[in-house]
PDB file of N, CA and C in Angstrom:
ATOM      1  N   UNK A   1       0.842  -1.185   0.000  1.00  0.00           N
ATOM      2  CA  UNK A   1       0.000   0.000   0.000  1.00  0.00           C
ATOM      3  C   UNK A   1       0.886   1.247   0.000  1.00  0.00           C
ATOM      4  N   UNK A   2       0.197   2.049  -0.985  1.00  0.00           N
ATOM      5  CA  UNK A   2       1.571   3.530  -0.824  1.00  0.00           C
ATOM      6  C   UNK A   2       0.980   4.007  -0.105  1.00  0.00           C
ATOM      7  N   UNK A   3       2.109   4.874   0.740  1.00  0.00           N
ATOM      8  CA  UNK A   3       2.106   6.320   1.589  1.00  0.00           C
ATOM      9  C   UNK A   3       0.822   7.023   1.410  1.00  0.00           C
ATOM     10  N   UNK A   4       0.227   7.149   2.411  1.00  0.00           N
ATOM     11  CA  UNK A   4      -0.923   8.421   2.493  1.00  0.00           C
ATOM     12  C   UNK A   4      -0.392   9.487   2.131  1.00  0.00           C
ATOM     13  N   UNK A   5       0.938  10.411   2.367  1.00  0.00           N
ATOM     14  CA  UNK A   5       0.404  11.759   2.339  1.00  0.00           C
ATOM     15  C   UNK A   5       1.281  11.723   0.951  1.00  0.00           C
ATOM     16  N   UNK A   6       1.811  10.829   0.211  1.00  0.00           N
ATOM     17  CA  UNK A   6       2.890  10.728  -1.589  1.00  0.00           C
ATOM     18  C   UNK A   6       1.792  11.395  -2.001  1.00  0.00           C
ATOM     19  N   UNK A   7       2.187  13.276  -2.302  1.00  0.00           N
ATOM     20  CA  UNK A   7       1.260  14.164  -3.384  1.00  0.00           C
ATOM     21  C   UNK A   7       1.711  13.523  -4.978  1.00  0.00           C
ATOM     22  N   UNK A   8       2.288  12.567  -5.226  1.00  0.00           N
ATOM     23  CA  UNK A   8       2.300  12.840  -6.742  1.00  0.00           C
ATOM     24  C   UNK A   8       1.103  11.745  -6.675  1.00  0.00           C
ATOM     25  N   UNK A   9      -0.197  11.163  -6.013  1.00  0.00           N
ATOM     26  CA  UNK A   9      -1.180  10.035  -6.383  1.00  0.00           C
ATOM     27  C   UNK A   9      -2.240  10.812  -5.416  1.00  0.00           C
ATOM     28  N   UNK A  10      -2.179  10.944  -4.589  1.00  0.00           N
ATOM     29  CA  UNK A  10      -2.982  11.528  -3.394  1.00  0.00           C
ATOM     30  C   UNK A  10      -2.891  12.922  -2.540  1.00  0.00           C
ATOM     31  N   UNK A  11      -3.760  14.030  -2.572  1.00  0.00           N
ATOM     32  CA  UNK A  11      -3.635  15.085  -1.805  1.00  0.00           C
ATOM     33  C   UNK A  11      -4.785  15.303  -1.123  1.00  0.00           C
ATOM     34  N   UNK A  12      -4.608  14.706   0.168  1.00  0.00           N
ATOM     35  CA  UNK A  12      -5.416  15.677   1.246  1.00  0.00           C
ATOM     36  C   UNK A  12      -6.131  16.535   1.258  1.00  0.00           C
ATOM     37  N   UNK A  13      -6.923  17.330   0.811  1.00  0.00           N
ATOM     38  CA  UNK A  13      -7.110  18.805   1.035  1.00  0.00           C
ATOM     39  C   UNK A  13      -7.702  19.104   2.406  1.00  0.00           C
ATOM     40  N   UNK A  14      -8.176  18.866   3.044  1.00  0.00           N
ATOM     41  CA  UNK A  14      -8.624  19.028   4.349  1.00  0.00           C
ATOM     42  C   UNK A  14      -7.163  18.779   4.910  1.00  0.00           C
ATOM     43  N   UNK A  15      -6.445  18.072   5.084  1.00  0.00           N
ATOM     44  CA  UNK A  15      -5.149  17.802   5.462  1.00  0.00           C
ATOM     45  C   UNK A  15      -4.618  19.031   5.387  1.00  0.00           C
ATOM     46  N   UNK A  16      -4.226  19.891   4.305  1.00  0.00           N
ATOM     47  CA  UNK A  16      -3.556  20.714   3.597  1.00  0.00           C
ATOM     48  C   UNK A  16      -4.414  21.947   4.170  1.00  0.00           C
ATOM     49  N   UNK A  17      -5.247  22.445   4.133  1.00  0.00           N
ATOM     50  CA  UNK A  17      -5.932  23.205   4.781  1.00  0.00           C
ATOM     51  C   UNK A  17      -5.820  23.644   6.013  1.00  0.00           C
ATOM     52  N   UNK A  18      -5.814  23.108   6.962  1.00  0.00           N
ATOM     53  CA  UNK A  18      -5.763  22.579   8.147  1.00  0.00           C
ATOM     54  C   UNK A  18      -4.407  22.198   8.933  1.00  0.00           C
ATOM     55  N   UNK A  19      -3.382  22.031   7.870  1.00  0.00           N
ATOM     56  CA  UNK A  19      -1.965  22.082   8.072  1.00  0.00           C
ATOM     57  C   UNK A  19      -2.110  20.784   9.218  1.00  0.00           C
ATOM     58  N   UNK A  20      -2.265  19.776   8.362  1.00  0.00           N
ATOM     59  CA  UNK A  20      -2.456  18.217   8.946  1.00  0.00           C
ATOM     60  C   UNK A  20      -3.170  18.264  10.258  1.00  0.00           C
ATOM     61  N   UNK A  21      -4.281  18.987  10.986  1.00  0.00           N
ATOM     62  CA  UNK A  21      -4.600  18.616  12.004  1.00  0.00           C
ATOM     63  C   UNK A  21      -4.651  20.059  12.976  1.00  0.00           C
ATOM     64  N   UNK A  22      -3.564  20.944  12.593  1.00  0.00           N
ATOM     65  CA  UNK A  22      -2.816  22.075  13.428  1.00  0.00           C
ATOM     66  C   UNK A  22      -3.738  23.349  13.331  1.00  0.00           C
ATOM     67  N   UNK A  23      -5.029  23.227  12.377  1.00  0.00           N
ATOM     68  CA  UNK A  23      -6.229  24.452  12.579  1.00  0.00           C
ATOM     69  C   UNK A  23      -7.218  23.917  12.837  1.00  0.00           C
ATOM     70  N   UNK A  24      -8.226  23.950  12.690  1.00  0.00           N
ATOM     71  CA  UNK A  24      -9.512  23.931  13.141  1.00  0.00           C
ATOM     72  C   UNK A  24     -10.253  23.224  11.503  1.00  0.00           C
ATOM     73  N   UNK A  25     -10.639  22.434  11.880  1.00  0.00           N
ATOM     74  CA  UNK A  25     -11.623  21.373  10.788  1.00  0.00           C
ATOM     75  C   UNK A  25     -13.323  22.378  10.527  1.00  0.00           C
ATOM     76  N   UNK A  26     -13.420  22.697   9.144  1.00  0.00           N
ATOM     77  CA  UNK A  26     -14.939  23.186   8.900  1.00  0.00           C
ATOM     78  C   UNK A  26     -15.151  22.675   7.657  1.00  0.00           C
ATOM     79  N   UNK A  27     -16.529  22.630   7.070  1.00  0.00           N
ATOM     80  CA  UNK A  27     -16.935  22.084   5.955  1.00  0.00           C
ATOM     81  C   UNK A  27     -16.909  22.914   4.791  1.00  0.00           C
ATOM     82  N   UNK A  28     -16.654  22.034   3.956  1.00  0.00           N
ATOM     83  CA  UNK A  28     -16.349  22.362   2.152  1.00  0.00           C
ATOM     84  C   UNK A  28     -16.679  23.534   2.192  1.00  0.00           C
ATOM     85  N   UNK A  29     -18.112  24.030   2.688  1.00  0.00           N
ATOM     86  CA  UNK A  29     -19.263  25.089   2.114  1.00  0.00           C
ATOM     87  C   UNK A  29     -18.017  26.365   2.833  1.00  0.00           C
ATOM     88  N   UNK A  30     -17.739  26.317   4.304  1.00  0.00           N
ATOM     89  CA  UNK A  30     -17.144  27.423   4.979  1.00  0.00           C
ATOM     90  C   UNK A  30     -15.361  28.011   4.419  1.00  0.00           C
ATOM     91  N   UNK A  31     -15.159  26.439   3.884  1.00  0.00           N
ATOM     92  CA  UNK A  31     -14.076  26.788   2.897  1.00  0.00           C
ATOM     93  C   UNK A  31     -14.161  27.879   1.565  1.00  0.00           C
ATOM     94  N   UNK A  32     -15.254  27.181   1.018  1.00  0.00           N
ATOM     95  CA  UNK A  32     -15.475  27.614  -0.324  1.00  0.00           C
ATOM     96  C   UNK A  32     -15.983  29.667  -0.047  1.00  0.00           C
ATOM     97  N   UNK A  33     -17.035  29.477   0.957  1.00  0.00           N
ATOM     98  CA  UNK A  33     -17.276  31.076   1.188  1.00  0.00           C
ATOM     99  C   UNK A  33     -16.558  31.880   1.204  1.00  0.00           C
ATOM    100  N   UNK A  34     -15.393  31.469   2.093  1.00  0.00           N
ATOM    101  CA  UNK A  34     -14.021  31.958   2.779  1.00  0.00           C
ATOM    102  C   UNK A  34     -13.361  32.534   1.691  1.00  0.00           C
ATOM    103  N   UNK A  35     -13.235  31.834   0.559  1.00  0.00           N
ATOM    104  CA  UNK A  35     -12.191  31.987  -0.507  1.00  0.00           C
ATOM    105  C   UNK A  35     -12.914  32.406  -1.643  1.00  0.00           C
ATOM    106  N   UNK A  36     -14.272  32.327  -1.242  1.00  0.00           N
ATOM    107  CA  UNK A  36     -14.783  33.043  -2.731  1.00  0.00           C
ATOM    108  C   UNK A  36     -15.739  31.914  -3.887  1.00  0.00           C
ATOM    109  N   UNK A  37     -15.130  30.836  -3.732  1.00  0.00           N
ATOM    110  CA  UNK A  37     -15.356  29.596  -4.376  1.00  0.00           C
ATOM    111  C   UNK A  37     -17.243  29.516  -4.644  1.00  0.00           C
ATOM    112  N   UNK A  38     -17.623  28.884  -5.722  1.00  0.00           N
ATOM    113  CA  UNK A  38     -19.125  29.153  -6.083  1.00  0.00           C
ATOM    114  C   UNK A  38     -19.156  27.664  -5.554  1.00  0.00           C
ATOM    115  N   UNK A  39     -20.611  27.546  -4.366  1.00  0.00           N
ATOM    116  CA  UNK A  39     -20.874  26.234  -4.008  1.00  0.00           C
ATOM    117  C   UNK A  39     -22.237  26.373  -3.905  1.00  0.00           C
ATOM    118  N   UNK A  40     -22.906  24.893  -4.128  1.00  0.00           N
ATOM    119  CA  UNK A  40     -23.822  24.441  -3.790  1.00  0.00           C
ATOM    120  C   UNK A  40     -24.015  24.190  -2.226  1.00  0.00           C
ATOM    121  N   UNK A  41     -24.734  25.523  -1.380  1.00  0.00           N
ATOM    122  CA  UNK A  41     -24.559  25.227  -0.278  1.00  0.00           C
ATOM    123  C   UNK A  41     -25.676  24.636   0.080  1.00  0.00           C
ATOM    124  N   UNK A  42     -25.089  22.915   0.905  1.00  0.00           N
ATOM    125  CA  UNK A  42     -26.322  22.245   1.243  1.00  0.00           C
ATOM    126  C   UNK A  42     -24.969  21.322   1.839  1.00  0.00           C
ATOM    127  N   UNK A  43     -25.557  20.556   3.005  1.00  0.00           N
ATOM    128  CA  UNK A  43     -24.903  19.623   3.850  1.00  0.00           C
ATOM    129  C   UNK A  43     -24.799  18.538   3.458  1.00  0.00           C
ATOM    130  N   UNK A  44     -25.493  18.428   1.585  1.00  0.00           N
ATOM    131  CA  UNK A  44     -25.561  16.543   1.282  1.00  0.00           C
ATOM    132  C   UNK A  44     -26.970  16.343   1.758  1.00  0.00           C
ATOM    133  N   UNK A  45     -27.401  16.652   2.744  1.00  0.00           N
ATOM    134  CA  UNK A  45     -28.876  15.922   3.447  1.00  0.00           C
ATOM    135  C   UNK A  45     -29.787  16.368   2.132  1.00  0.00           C
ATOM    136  N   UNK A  46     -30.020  16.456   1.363  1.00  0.00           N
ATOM    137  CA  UNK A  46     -30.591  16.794  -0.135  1.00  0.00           C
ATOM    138  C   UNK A  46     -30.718  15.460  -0.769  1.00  0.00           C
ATOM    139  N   UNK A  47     -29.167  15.237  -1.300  1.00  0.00           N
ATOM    140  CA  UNK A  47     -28.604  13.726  -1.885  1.00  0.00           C
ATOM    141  C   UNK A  47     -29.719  12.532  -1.542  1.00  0.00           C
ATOM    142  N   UNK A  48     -29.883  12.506   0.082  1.00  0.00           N
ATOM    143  CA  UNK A  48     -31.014  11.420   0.074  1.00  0.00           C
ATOM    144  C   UNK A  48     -32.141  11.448  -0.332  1.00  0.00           C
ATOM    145  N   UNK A  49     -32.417  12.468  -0.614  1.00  0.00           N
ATOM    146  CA  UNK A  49     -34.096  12.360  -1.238  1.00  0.00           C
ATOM    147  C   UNK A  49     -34.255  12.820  -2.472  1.00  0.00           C
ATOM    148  N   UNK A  50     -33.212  12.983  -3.031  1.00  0.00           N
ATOM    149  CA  UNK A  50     -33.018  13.190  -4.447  1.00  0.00           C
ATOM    150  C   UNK A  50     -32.693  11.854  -5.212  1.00  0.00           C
ATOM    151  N   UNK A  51     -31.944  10.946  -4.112  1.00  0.00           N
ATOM    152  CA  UNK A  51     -31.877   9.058  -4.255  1.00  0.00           C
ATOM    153  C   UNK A  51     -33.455   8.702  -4.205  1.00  0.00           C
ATOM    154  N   UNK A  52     -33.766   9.326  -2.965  1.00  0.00           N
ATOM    155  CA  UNK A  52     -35.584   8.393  -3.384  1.00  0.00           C
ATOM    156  C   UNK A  52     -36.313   8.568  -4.401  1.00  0.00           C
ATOM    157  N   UNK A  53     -36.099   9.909  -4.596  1.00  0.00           N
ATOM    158  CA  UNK A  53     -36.901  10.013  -6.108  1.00  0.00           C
ATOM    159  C   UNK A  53     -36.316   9.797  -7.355  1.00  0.00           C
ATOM    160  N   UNK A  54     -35.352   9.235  -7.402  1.00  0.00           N
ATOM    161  CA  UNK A  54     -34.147   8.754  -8.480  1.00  0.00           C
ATOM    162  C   UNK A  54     -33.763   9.904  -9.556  1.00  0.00           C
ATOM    163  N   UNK A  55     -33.576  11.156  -8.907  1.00  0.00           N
ATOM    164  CA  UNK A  55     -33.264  12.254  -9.177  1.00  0.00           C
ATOM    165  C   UNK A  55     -31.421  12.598  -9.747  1.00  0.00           C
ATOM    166  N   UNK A  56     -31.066  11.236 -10.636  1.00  0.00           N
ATOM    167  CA  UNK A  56     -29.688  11.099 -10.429  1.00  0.00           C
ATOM    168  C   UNK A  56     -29.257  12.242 -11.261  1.00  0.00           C
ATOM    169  N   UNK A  57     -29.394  13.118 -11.487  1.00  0.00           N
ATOM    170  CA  UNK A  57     -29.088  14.092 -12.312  1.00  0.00           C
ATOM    171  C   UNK A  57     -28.537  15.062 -11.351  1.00  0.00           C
ATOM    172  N   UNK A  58     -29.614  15.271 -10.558  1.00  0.00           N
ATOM    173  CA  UNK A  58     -29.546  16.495  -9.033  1.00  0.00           C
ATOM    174  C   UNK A  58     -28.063  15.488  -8.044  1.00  0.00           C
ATOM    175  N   UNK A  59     -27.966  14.587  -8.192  1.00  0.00           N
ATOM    176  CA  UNK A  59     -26.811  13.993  -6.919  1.00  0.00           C
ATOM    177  C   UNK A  59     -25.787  14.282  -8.428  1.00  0.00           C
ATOM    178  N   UNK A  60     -25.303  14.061  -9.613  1.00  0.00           N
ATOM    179  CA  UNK A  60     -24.579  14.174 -10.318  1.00  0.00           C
ATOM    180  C   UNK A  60     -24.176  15.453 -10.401  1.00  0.00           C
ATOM    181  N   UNK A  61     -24.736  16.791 -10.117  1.00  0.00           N
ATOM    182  CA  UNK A  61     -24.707  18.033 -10.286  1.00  0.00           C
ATOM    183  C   UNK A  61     -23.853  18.250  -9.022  1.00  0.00           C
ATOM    184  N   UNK A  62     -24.627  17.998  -7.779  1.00  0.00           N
ATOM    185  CA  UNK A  62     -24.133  17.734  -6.450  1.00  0.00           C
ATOM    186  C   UNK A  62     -22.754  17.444  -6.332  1.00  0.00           C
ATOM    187  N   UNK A  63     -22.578  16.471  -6.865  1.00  0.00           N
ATOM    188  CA  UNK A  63     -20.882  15.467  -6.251  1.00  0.00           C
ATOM    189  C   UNK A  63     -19.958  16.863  -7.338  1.00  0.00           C
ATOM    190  N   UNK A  64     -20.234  17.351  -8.648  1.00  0.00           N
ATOM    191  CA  UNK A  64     -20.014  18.003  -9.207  1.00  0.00           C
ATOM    192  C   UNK A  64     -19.620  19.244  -9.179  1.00  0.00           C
ATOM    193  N   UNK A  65     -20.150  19.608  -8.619  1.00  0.00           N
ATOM    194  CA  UNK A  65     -19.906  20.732  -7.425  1.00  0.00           C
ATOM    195  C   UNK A  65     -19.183  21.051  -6.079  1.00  0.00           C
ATOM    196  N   UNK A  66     -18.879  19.327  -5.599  1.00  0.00           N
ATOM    197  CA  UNK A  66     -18.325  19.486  -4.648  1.00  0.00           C
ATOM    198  C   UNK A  66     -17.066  19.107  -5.048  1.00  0.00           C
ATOM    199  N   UNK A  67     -16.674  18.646  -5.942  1.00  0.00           N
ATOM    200  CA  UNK A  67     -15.192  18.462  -6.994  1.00  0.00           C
ATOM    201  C   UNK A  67     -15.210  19.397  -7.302  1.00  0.00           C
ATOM    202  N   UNK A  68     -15.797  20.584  -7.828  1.00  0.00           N
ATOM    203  CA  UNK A  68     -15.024  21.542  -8.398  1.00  0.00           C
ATOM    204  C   UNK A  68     -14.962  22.749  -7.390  1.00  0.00           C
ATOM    205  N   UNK A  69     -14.968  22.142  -6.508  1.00  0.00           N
ATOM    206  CA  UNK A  69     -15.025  23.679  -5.692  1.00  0.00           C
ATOM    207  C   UNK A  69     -13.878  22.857  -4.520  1.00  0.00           C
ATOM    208  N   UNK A  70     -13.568  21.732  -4.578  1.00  0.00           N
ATOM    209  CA  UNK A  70     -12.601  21.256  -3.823  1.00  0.00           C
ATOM    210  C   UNK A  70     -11.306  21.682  -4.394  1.00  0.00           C
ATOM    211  N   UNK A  71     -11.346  21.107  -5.810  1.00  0.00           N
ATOM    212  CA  UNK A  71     -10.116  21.580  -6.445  1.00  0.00           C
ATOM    213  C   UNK A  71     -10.108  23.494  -6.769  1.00  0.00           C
ATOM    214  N   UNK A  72     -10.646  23.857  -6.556  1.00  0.00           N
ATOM    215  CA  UNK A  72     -10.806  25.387  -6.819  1.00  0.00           C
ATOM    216  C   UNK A  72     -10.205  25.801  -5.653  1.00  0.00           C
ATOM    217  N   UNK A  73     -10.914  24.854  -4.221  1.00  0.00           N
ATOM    218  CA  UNK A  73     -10.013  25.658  -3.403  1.00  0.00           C
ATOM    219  C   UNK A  73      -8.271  25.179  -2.779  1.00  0.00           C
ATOM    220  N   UNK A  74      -8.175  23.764  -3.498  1.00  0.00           N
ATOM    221  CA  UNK A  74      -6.484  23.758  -3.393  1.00  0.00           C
ATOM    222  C   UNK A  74      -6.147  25.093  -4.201  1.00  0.00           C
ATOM    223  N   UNK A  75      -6.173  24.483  -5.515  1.00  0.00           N
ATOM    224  CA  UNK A  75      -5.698  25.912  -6.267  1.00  0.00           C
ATOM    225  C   UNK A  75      -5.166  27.003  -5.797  1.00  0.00           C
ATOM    226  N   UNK A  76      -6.155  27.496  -5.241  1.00  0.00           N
ATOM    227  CA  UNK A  76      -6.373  29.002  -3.952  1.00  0.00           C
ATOM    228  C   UNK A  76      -5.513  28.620  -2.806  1.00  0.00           C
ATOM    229  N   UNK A  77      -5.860  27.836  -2.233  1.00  0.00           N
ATOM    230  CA  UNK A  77      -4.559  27.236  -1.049  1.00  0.00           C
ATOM    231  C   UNK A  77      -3.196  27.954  -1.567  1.00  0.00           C
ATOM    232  N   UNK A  78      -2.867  26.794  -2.434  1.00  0.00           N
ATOM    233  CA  UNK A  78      -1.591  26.406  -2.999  1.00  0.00           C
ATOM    234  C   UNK A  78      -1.467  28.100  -3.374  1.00  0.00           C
ATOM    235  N   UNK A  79      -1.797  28.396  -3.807  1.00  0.00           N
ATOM    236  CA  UNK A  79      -1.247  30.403  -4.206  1.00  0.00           C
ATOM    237  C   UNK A  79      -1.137  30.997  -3.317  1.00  0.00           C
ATOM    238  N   UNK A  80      -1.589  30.942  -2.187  1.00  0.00           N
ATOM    239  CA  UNK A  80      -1.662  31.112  -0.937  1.00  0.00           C
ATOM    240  C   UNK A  80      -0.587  31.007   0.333  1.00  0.00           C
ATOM    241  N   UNK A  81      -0.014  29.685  -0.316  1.00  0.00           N
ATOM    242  CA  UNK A  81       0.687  29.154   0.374  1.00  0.00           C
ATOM    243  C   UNK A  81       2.611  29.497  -0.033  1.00  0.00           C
ATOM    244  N   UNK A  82       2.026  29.563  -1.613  1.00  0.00           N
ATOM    245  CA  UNK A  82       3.442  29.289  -1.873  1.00  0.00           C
ATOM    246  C   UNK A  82       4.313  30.963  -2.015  1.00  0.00           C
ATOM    247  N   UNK A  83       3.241  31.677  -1.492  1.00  0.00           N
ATOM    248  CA  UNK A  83       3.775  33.094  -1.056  1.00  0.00           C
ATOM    249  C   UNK A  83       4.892  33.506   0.390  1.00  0.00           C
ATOM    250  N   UNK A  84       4.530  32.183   0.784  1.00  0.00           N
ATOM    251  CA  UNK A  84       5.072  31.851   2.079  1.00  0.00           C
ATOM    252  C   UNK A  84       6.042  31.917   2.516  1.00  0.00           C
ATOM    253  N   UNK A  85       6.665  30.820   1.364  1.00  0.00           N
ATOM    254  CA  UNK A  85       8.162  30.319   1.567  1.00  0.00           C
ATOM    255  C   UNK A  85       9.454  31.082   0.789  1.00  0.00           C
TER     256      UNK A  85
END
């Protein structure tokens, strides 16, 4: 099994955010506000009843949104960050 934190296959972003543990943990949505990022703000509790009514279009839009606003906000991180050093 490879290494958890090997960035050339796997990156954290909550990890990275959070500086492994060393800030304070909040959700996607408080990330995304923070930085500007366009989100679908909803907790997921949607997803299930968009499954009952086999609404797979609305959970496809969903997960969709929460990928692109994940990687939107490394992006932003990472520019962020690399002002740093």
């Amino acid at each position: 099994m490879e290494y958890r934190y090997k960035p050339d296959r796997h990156i954290d972003v909550m990890d990275m955010v959070t500086l492994f543990g060393a800030g304070n943990r909040y959700p996607l949505a408080a990330y995304a506000i923070g930085y500007g990022i366009p989100f679908i703000l909803d907790n997921g509790a949607s997803v299930i009843e968009m499954a009952a009514n086999s609404d797979f279009d609305g959970i496809l839009r969903h997960v969709i949104s929460d990928v692109e606003a994940t990687a939107a906000l490394y992006e932003k991180w990472q520019k962020n960050v690399s002002g740093l050093g």
